[in-house]
C-alpha atoms as a PDB file:
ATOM      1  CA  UNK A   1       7.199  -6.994  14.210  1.00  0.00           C
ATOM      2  CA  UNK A   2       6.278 -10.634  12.548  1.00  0.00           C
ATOM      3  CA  UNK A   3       7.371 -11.624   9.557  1.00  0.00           C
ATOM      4  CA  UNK A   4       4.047 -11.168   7.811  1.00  0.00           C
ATOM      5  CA  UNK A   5       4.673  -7.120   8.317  1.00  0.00           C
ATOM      6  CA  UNK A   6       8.234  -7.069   7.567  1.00  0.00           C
ATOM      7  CA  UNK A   7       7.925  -8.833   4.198  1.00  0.00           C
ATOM      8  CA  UNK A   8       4.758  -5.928   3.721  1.00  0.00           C
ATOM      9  CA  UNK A   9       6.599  -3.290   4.381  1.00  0.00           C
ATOM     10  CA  UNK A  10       9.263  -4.002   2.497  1.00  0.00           C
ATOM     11  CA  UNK A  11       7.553  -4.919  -0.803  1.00  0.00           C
ATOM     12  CA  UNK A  12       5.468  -1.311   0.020  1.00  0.00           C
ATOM     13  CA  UNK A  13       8.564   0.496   0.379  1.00  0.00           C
ATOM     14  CA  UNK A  14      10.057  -1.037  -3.264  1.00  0.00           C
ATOM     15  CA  UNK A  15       6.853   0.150  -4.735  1.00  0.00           C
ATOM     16  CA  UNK A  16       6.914   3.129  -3.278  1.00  0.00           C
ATOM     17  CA  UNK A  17       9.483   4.905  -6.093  1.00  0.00           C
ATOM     18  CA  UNK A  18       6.484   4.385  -8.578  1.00  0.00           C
ATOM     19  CA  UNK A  19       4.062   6.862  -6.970  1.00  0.00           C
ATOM     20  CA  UNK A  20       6.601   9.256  -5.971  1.00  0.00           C
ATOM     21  CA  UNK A  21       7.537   9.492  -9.818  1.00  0.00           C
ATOM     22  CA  UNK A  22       3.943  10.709 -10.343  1.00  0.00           C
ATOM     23  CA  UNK A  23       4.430  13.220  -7.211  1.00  0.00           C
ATOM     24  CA  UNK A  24       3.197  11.144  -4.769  1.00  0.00           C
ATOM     25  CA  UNK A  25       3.945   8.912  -1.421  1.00  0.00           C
ATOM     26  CA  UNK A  26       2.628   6.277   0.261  1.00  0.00           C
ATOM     27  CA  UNK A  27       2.490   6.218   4.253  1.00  0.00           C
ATOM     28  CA  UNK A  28       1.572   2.757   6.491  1.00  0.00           C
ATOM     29  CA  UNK A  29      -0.215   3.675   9.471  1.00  0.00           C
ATOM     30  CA  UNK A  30      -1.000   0.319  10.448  1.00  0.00           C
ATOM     31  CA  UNK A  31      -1.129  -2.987  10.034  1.00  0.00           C
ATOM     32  CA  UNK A  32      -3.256  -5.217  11.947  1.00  0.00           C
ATOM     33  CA  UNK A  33      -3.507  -8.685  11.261  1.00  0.00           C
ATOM     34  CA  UNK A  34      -3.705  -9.184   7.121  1.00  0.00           C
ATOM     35  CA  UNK A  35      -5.476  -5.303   7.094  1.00  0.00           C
ATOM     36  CA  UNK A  36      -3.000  -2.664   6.031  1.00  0.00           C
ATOM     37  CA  UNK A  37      -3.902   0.695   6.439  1.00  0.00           C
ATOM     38  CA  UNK A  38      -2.315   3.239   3.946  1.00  0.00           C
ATOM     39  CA  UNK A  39      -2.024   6.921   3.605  1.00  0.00           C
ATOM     40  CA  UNK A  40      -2.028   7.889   0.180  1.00  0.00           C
ATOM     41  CA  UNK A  41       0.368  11.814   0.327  1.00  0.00           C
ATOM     42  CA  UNK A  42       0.343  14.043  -2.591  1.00  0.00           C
ATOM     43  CA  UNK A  43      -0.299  13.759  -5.882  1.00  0.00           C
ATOM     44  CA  UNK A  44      -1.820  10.388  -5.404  1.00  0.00           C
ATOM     45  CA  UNK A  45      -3.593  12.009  -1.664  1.00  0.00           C
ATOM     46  CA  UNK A  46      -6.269  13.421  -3.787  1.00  0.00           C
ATOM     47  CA  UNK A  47      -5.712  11.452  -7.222  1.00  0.00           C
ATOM     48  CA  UNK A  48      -9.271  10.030  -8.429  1.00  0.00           C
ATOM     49  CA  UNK A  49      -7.678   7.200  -9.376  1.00  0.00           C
ATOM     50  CA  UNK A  50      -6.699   6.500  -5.771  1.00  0.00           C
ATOM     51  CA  UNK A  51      -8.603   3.807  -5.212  1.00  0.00           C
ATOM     52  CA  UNK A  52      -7.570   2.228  -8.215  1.00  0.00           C
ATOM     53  CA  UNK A  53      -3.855   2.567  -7.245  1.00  0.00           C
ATOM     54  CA  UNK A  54      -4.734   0.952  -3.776  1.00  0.00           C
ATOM     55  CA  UNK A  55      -7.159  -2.246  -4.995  1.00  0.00           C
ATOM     56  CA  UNK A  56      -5.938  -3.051  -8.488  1.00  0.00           C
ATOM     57  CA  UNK A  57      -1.992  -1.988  -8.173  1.00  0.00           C
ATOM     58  CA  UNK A  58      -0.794  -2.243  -4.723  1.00  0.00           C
ATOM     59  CA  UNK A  59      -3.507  -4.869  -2.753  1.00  0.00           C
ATOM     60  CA  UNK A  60      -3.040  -6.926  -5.889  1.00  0.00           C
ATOM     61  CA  UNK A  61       0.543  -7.353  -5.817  1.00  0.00           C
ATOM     62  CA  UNK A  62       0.731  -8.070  -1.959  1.00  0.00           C
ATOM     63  CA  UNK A  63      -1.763 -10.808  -2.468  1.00  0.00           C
ATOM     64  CA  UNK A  64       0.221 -12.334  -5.521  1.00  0.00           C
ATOM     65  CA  UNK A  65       3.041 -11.939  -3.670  1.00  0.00           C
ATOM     66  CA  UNK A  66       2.960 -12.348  -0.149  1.00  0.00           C
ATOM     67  CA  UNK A  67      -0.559 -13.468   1.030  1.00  0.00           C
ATOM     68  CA  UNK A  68      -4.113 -13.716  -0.783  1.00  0.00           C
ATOM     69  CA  UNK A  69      -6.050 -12.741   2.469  1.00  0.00           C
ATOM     70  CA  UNK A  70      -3.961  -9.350   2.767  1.00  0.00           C
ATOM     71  CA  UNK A  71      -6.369  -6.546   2.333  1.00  0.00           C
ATOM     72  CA  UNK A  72      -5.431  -2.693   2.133  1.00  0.00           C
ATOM     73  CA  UNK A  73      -7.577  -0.080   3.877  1.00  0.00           C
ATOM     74  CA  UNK A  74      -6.952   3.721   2.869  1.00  0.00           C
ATOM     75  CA  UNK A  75      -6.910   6.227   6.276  1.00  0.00           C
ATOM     76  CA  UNK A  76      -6.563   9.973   5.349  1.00  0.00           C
END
């Protein structure tokens, strides 16, 4: 695993807590390059606001964080 996934992961996994507080999980499937792909579970699996949550909360804060280039692809 490089270090561009590890520090992904574990930034994912902090922010996880969040959307299981509102009944809901988060699940990486893959991550290829600067594309993560995410499986949103529960609540937030069928939330409308999904995409939201994915683009504007957790894509954001990877790219502030980690990378600007890293992009987030939701799988169901």
């Amino acid at each position: 695993m490089s270090e561009l996934e590890q520090k992904i992961i574990s930034r994912l996994e902090e922010l996880r807590v969040h959307l299981q507080a509102d009944g809901g999980d988060l699940e990486v499937v893959a991550i290829k390059d600067k594309v993560v792909e995410l499986k949103l579970r529960g609540a937030c699996g069928g939330c409308p606001h999904a995409t939201a949550t994915i683009k504007g909360g957790l894509e954001r804060i990877l790219r502030e964080e980690i990378d600007p280039e890293i992009t987030i692809e939701r799988v169901m």
